[in-house]
N, C-alpha and C. Protein backbone atom coordinates (compact mmCIF):
# COMPACT_ATOMS: atom_id res chain seq x y z
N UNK A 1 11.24 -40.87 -21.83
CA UNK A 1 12.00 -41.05 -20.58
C UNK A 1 11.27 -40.36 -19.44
N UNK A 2 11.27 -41.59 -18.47
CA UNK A 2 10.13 -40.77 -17.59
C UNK A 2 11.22 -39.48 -16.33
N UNK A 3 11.02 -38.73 -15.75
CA UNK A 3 10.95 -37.39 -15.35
C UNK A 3 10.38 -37.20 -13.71
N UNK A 4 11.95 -36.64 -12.76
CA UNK A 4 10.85 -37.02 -11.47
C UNK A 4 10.26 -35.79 -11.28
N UNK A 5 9.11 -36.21 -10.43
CA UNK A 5 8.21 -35.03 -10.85
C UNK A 5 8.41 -33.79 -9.49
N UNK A 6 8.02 -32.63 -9.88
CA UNK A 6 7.98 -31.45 -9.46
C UNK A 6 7.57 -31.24 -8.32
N UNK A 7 5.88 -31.52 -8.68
CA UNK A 7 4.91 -31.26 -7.04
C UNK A 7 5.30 -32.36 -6.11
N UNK A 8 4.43 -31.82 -5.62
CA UNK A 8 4.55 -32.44 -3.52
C UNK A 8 3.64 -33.70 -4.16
N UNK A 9 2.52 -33.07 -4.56
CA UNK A 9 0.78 -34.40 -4.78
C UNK A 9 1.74 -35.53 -5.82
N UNK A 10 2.62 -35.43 -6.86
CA UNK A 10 2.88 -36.51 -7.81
C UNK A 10 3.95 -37.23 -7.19
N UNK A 11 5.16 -36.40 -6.52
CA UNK A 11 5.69 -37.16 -5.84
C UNK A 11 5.68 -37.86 -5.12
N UNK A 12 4.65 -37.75 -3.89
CA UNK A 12 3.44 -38.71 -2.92
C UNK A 12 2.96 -40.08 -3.76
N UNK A 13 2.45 -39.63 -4.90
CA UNK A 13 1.68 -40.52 -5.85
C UNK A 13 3.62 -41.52 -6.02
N UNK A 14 3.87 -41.04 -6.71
CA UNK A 14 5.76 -41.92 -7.08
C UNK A 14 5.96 -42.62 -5.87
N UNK A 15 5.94 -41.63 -5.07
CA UNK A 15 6.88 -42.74 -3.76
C UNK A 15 5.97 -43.80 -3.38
N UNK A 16 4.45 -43.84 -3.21
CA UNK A 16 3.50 -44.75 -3.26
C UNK A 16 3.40 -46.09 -4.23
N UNK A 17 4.06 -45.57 -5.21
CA UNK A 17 3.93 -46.64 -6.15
C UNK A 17 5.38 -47.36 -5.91
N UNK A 18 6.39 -46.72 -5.96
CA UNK A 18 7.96 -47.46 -5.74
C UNK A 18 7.60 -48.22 -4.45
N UNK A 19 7.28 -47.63 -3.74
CA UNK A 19 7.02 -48.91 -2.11
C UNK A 19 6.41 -50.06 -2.73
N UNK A 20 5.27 -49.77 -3.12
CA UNK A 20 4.71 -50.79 -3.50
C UNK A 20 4.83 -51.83 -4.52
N UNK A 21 5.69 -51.56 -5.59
CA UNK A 21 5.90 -52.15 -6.34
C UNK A 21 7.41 -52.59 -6.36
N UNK A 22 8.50 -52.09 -5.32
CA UNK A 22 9.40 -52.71 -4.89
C UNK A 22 9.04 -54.26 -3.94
N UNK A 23 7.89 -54.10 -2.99
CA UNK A 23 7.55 -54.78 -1.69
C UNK A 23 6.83 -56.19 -2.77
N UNK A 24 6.39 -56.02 -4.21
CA UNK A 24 5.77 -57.00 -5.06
C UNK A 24 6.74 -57.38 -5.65
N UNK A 25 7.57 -56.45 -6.12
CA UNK A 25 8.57 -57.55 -7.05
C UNK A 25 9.95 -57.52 -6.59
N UNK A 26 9.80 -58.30 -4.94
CA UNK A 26 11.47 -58.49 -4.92
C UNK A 26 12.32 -59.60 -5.40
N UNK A 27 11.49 -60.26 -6.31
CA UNK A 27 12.56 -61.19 -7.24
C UNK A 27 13.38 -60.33 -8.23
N UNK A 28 12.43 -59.07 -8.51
CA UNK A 28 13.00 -58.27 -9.49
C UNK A 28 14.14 -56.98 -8.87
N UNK A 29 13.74 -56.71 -7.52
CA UNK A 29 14.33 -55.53 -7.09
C UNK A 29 14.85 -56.04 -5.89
N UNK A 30 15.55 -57.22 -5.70
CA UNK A 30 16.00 -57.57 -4.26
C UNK A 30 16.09 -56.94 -3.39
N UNK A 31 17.60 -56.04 -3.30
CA UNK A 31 17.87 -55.66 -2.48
C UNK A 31 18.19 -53.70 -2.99
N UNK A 32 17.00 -53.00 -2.76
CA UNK A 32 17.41 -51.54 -3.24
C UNK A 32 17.92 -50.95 -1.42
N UNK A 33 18.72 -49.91 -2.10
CA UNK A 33 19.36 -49.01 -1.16
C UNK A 33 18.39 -48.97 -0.10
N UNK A 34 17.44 -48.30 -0.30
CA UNK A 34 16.07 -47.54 0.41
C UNK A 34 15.48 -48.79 0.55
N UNK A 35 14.95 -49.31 1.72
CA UNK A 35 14.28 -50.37 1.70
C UNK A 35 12.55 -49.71 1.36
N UNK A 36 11.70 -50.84 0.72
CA UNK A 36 10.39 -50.38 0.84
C UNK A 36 9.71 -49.35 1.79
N UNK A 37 9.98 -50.31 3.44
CA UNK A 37 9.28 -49.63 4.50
C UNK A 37 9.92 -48.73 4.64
N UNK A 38 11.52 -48.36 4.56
CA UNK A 38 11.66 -46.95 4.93
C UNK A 38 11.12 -45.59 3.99
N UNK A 39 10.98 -46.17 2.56
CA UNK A 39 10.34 -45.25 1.59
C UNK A 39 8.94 -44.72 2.39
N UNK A 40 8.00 -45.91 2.95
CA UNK A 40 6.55 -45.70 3.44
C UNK A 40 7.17 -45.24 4.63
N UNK A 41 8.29 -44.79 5.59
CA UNK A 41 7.99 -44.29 6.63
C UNK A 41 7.79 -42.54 6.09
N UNK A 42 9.46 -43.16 4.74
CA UNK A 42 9.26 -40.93 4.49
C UNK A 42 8.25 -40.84 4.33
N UNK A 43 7.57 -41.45 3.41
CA UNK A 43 6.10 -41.16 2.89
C UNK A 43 5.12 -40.81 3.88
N UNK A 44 5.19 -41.60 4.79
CA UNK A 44 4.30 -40.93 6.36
C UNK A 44 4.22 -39.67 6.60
N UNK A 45 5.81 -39.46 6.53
CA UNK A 45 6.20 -38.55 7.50
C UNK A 45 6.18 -37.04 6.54
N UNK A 46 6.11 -37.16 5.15
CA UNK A 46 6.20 -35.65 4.50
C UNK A 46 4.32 -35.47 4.65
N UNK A 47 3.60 -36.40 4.58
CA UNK A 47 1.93 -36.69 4.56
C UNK A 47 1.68 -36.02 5.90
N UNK A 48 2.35 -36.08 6.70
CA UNK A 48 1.83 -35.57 8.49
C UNK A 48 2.82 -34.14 8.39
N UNK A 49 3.84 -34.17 7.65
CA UNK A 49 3.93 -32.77 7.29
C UNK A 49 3.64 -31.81 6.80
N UNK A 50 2.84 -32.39 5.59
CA UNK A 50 1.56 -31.63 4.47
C UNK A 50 0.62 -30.91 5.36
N UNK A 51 0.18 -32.10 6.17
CA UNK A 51 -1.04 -32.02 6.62
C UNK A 51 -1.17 -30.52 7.65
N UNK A 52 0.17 -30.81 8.55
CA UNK A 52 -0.05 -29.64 10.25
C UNK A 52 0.75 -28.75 8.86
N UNK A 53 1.40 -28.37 7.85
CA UNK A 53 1.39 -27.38 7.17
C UNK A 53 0.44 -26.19 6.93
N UNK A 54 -0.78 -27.48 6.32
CA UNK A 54 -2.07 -26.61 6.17
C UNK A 54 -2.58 -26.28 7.20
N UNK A 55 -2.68 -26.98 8.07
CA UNK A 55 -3.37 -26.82 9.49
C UNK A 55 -2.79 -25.34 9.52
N UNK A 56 -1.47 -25.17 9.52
CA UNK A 56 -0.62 -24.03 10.26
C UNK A 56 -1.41 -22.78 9.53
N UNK A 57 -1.12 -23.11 8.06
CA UNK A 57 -1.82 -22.16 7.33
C UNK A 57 -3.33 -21.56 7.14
N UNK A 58 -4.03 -22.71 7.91
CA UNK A 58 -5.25 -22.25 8.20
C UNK A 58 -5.59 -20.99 9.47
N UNK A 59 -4.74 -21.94 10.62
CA UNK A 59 -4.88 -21.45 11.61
C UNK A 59 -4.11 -19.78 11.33
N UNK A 60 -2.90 -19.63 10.47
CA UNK A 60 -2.45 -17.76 10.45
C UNK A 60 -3.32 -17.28 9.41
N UNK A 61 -4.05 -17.78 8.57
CA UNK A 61 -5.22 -17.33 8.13
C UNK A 61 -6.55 -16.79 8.90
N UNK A 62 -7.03 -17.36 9.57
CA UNK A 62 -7.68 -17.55 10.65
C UNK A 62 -7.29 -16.31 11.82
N UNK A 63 -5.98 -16.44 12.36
CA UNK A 63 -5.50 -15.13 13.18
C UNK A 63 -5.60 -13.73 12.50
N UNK A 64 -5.19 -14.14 11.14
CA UNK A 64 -4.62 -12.63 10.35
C UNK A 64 -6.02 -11.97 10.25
N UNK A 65 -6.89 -12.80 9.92
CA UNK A 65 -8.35 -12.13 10.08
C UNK A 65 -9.02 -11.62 11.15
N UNK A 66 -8.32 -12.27 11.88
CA UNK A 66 -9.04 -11.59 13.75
C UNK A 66 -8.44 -10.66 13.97
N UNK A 67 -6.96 -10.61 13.49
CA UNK A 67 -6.86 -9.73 13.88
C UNK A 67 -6.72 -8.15 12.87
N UNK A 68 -6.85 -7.98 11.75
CA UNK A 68 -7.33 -7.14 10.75
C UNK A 68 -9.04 -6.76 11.14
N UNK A 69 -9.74 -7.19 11.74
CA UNK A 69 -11.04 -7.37 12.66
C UNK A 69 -10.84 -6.74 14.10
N UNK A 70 -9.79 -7.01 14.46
CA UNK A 70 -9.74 -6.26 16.13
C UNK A 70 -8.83 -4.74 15.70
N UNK A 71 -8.29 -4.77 14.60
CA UNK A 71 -7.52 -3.60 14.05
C UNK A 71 -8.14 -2.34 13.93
N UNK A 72 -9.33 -2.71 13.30
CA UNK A 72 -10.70 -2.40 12.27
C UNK A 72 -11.54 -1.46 13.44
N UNK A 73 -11.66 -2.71 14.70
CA UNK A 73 -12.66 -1.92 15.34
C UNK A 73 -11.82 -0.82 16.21
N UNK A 74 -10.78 -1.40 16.81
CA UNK A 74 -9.92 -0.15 17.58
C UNK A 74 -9.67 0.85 16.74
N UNK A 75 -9.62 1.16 15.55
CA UNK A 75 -9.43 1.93 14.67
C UNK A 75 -10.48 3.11 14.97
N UNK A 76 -12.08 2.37 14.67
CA UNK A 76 -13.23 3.02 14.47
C UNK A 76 -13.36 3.65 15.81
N UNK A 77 -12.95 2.63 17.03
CA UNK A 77 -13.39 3.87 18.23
C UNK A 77 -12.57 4.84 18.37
N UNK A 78 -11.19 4.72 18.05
CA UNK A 78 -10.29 5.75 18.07
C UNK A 78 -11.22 6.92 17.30
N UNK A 79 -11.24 7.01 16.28
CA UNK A 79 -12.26 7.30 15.29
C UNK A 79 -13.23 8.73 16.16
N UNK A 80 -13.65 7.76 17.00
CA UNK A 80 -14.96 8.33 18.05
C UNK A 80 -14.51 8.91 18.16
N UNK A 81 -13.79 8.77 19.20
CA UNK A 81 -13.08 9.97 20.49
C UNK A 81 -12.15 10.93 19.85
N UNK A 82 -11.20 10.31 19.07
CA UNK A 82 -10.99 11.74 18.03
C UNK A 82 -12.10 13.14 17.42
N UNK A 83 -13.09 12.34 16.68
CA UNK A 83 -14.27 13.28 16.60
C UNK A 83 -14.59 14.21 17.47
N UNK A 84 -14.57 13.32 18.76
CA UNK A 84 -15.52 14.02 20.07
C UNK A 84 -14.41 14.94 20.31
N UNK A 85 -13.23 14.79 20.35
CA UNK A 85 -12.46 15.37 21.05
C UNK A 85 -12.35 16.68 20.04
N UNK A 86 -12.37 16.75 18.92
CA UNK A 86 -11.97 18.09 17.90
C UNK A 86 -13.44 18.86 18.11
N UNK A 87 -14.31 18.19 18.16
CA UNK A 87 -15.47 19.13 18.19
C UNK A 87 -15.70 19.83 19.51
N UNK A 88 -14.93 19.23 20.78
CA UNK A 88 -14.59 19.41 22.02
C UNK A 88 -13.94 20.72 22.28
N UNK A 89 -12.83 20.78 21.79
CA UNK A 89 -11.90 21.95 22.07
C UNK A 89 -11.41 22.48 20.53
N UNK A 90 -13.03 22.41 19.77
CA UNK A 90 -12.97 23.53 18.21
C UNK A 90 -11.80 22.88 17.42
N UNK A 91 -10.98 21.93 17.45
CA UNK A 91 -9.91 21.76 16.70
C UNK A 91 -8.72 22.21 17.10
N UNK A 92 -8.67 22.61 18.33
CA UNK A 92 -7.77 23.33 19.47
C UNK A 92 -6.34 22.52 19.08
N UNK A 93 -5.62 23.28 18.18
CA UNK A 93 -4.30 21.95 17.95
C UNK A 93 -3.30 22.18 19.04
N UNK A 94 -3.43 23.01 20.54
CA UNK A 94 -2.39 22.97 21.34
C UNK A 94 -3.21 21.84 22.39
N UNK A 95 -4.71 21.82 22.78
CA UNK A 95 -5.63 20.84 23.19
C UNK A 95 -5.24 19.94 22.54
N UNK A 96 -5.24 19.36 21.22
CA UNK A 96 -5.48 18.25 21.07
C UNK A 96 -4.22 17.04 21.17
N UNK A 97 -3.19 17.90 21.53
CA UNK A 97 -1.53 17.59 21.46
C UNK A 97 -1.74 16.43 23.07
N UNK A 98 -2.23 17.27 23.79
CA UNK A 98 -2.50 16.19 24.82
C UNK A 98 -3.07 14.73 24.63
N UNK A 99 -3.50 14.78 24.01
CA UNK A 99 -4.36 13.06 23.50
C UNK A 99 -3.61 12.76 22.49
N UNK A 100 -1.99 13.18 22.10
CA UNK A 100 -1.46 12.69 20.93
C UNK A 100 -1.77 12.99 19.33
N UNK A 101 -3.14 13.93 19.56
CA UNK A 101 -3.50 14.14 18.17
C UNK A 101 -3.08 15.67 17.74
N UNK A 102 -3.68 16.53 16.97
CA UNK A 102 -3.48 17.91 16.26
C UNK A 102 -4.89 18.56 15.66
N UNK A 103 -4.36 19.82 15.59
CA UNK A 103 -5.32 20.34 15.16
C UNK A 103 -5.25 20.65 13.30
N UNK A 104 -6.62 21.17 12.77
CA UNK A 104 -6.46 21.02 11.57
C UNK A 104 -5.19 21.96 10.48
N UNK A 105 -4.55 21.03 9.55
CA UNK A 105 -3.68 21.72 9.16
C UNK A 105 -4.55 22.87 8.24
N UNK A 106 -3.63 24.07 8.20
CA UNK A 106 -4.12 25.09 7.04
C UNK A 106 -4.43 24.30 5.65
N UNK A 107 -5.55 24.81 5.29
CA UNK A 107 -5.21 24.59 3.64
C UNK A 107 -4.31 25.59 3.04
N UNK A 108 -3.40 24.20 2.44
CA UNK A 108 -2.46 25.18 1.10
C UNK A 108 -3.05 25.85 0.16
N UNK A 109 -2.64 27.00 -0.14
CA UNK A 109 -3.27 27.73 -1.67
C UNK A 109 -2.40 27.15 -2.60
N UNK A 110 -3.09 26.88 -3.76
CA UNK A 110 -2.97 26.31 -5.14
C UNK A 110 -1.83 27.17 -5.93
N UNK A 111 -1.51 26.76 -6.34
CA UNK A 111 -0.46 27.89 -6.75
C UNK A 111 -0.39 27.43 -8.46
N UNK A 112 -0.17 28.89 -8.87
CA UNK A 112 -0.54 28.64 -10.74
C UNK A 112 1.05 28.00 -11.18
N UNK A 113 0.70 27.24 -12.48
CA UNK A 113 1.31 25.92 -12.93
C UNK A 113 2.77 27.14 -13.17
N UNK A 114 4.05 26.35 -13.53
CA UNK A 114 4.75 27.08 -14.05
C UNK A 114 5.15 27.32 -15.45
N UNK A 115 5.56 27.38 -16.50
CA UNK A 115 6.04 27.60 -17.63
C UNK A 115 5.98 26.43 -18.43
N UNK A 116 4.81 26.41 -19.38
CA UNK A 116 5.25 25.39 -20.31
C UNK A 116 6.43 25.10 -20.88
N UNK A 117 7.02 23.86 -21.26
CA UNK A 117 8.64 23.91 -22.09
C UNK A 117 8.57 23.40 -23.11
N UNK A 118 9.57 23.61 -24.19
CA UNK A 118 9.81 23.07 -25.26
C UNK A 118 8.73 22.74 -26.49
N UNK A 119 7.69 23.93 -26.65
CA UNK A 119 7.15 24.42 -27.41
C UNK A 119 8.06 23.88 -28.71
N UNK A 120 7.03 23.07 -29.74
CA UNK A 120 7.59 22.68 -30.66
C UNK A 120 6.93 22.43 -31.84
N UNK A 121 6.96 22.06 -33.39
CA UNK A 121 5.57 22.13 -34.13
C UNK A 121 6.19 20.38 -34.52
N UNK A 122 4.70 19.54 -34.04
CA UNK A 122 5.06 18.28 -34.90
C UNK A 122 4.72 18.10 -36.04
N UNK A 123 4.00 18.59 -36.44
CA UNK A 123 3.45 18.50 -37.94
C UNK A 123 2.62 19.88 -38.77
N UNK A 124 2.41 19.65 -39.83
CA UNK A 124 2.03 21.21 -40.28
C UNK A 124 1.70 20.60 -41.96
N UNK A 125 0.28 20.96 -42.03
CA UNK A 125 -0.53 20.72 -43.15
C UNK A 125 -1.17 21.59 -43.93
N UNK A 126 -1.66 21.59 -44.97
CA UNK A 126 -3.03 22.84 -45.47
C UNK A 126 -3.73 23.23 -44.65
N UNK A 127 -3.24 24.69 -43.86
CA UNK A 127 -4.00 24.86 -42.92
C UNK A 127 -3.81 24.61 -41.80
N UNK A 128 -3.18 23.41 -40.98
CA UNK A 128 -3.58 23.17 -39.63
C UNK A 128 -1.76 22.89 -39.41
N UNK A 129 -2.06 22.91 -38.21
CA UNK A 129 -0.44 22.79 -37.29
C UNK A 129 -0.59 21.64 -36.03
N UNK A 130 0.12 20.86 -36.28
CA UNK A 130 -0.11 20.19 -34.85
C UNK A 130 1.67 20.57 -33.88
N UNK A 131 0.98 20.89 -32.59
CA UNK A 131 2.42 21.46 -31.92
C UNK A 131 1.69 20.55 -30.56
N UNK A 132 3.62 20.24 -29.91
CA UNK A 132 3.56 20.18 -28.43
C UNK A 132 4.48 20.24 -27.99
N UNK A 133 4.26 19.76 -26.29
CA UNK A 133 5.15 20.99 -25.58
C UNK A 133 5.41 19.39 -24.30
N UNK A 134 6.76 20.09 -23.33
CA UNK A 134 6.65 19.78 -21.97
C UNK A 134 5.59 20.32 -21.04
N UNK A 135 5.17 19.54 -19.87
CA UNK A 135 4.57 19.87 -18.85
C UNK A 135 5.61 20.64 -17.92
N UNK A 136 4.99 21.92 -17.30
CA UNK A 136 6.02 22.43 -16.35
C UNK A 136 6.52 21.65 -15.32
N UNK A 137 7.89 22.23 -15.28
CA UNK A 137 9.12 21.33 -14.13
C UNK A 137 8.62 21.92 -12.79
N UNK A 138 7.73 23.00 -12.49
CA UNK A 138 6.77 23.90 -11.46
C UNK A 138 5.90 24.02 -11.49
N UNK A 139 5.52 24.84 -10.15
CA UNK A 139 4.26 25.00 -9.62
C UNK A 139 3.38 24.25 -9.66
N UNK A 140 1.93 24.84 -9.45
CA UNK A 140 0.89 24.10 -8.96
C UNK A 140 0.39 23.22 -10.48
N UNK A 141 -0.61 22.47 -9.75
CA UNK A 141 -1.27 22.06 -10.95
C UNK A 141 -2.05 21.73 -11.96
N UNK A 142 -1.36 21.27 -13.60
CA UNK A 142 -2.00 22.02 -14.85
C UNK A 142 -3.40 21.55 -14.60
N UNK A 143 -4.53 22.48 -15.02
CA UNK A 143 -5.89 22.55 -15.40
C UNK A 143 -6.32 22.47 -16.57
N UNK A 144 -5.36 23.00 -17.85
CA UNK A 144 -5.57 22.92 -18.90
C UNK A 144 -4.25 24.19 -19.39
N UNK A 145 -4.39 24.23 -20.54
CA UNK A 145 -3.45 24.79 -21.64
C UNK A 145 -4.12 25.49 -22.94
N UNK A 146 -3.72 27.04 -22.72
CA UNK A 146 -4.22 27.87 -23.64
C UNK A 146 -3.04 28.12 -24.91
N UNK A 147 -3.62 27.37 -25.93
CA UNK A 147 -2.97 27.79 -27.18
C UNK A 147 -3.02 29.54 -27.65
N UNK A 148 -1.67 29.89 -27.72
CA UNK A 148 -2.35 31.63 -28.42
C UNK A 148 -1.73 31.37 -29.81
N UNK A 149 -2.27 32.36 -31.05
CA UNK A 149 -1.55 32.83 -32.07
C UNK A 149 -1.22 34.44 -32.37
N UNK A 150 -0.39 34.74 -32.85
CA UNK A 150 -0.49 36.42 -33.40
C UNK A 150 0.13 36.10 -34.53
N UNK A 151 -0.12 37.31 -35.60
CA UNK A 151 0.53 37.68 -36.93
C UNK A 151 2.00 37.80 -36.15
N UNK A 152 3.44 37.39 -36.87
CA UNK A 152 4.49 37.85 -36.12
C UNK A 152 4.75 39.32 -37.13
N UNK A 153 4.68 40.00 -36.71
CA UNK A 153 4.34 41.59 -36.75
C UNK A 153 4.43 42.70 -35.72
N UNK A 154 4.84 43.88 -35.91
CA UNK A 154 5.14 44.28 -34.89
C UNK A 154 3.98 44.71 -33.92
N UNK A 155 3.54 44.76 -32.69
CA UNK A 155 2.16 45.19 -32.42
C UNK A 155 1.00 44.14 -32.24
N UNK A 156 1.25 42.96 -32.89
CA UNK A 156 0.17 42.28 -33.19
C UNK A 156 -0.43 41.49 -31.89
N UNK A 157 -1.45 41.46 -31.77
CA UNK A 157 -2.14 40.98 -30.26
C UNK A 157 -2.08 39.51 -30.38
N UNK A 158 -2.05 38.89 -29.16
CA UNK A 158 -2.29 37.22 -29.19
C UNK A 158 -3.56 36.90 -28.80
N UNK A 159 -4.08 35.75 -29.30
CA UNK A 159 -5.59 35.78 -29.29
C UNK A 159 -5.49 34.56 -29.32
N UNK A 160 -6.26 33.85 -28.39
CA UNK A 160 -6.85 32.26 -28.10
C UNK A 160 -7.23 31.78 -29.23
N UNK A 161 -6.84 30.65 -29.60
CA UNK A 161 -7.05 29.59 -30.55
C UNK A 161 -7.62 28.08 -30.35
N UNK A 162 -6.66 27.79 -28.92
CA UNK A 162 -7.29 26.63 -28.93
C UNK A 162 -7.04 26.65 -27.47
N UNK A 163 -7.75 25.31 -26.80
CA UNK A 163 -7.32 24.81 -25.53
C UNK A 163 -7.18 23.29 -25.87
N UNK A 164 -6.21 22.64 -24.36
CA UNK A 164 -6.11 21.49 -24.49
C UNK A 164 -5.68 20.84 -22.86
N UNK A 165 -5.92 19.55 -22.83
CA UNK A 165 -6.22 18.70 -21.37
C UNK A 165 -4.79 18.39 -21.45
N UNK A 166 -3.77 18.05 -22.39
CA UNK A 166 -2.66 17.61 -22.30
C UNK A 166 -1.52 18.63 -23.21
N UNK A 167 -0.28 18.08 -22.95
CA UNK A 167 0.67 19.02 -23.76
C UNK A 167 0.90 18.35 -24.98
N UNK A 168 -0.50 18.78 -26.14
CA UNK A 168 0.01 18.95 -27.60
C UNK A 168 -1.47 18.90 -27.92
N UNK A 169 -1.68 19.32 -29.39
CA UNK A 169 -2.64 19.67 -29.89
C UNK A 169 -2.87 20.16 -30.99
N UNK A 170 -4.00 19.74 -32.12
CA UNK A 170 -4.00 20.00 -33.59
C UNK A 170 -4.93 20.49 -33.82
N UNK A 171 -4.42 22.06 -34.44
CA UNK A 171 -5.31 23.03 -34.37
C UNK A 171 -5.84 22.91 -36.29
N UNK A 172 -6.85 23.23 -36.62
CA UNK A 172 -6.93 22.96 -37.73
C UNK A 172 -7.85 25.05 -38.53
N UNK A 173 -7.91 25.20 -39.59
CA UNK A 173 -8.30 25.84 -39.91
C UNK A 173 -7.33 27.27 -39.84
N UNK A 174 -6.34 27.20 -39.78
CA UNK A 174 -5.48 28.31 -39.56
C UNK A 174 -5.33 29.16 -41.17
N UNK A 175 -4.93 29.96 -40.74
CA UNK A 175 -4.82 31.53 -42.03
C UNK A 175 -3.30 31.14 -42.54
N UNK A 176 -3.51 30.62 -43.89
CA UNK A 176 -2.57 30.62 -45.05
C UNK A 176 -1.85 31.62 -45.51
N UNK A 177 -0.49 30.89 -45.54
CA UNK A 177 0.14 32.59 -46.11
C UNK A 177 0.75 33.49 -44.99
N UNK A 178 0.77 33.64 -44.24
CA UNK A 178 1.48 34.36 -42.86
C UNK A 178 2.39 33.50 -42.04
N UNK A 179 2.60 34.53 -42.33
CA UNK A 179 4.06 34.20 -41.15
C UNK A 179 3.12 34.26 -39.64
N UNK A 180 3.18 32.89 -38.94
CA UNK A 180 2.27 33.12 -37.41
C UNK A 180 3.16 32.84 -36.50
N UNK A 181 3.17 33.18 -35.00
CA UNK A 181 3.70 32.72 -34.02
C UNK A 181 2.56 32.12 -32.97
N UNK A 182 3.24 30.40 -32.47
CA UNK A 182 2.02 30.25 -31.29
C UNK A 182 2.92 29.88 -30.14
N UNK A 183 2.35 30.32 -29.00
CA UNK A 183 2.76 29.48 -28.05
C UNK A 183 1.84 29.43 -27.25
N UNK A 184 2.44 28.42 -25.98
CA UNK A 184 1.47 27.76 -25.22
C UNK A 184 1.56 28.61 -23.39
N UNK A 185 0.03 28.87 -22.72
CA UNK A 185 0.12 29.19 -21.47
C UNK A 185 -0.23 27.80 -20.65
N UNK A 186 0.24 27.25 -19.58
CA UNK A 186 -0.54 26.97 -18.73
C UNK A 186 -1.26 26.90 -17.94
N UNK A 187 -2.82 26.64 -17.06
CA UNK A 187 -2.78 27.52 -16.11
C UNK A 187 -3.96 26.74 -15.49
N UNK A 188 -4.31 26.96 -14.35
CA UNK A 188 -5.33 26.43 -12.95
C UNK A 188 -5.87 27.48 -12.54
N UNK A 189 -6.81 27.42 -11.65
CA UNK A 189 -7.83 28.21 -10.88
C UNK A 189 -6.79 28.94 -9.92
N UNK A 190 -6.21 29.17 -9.75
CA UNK A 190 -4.98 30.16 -9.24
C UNK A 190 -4.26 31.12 -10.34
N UNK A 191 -4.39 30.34 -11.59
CA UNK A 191 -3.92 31.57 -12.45
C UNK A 191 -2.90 31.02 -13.47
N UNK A 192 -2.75 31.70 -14.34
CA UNK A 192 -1.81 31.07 -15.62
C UNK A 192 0.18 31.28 -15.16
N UNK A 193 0.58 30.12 -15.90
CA UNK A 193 2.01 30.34 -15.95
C UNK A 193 2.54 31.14 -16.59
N UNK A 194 4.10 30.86 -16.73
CA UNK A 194 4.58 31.53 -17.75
C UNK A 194 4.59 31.44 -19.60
N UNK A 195 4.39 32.28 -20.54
CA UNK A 195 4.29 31.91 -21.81
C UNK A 195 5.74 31.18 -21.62
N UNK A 196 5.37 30.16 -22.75
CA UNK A 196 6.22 29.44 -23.17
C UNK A 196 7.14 29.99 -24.22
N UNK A 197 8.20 29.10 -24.60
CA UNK A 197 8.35 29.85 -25.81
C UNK A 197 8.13 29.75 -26.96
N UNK A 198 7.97 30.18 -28.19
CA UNK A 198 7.63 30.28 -29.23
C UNK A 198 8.04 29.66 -30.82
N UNK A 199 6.36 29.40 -31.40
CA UNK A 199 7.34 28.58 -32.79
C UNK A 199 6.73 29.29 -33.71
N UNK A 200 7.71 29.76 -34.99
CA UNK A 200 7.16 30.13 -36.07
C UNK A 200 6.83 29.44 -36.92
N UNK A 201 5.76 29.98 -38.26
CA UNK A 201 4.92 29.10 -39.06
C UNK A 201 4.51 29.71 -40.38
N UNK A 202 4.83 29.12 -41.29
CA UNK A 202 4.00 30.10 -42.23
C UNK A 202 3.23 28.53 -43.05
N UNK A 203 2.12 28.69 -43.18
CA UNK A 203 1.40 27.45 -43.35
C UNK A 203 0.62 27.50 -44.93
């Protein structure tokens, strides 16, 4: 069962053929609603509509580029005279308020990450532990992540084990038989967060 069609191009093609093959067989199709010629006038008339469509679409194609082009260059001389003007009056941000512009903002200091969270152990083998954690809900930001361990004992020092680019990590080769505690620091070129908190292990 044939299906009327979708596009603009097949429907053109349909209505081309019904004109025409109404206008040949009017023994067969006497008298239809739509006469032939008025089918070939729509047909004209959506064809001269196609057409200044594209036209239209050429031509805001055509503008949108001139003017993304005249955007471009007023941009770049602005550009200039901005330059000229900061090197003018040193970056003078009460000077440069007059021409609408500013002077340079401070750089912010970096500020160290805040508290790893939810220190946790996902897995735990002969030997090795795999643990992870949240990224801090603060501060500046992470650079990396220092794994510590200690004997949990009273006194016992924490000592670097591992590092890592993300929050979790499988440390392998660990001391059998002890009771260990690890947790995680975060920290950036400004300085480490807060220890996280802590998971016990005896492996």
């Amino acid at each position: 069962m044939a299906s009327f069609p979708k596009s603009e191009s097949s429907m053109l093609i349909l209505g081309r053929e019904m004109a025409d093959g109404l206008k040949a067989k009017v023994d067969v199709f006497p008298n239809p609603p739509i006469a032939p010629a008025d089918l070939e006038n729509a047909l004209e008339e959506c064809m001269k509509a196609k057409e200044a469509a594209i036209e239209a679409q050429t031509a805001a194609e055509q503008a949108t580029t001139a003017k993304n082009a005249a955007f471009e260059a007023f941009a770049e001389k602005m550009k200039v005279d901005l330059r000229y003007a900061e090197d003018t009056v040193n970056h003078d941000d009460a000077q440069l308020r007059a021409i609408g512009w500013g002077g340079r903002k401070p750089a912010t200091p970096m500020a160290a990450p805040g508290q790893a969270r939810n220190l946790a152990m996902k897995e735990k083998g002969d030997g090795s532990i795999g643990l992870g954690w949240t990224r801090p809900a603060e501060g500046g930001k992470v650079n990396a992540y220092r794994i510590q361990r200690r004997e949990r004992a009273e006194g016992s020092p924490w000592a670097l084990v591992g590092m890592s680019m993300g929050p979790e990590s499988l440390l392998s080769d660990q001391p059998r038989g002890k009771e260990l505690e690890y947790c995680v620091i975060a920290a950036n070129k400004a300085g480490d967060g807060s220890m996280s908190n802590t998971v016990t292990v005896v492996l």
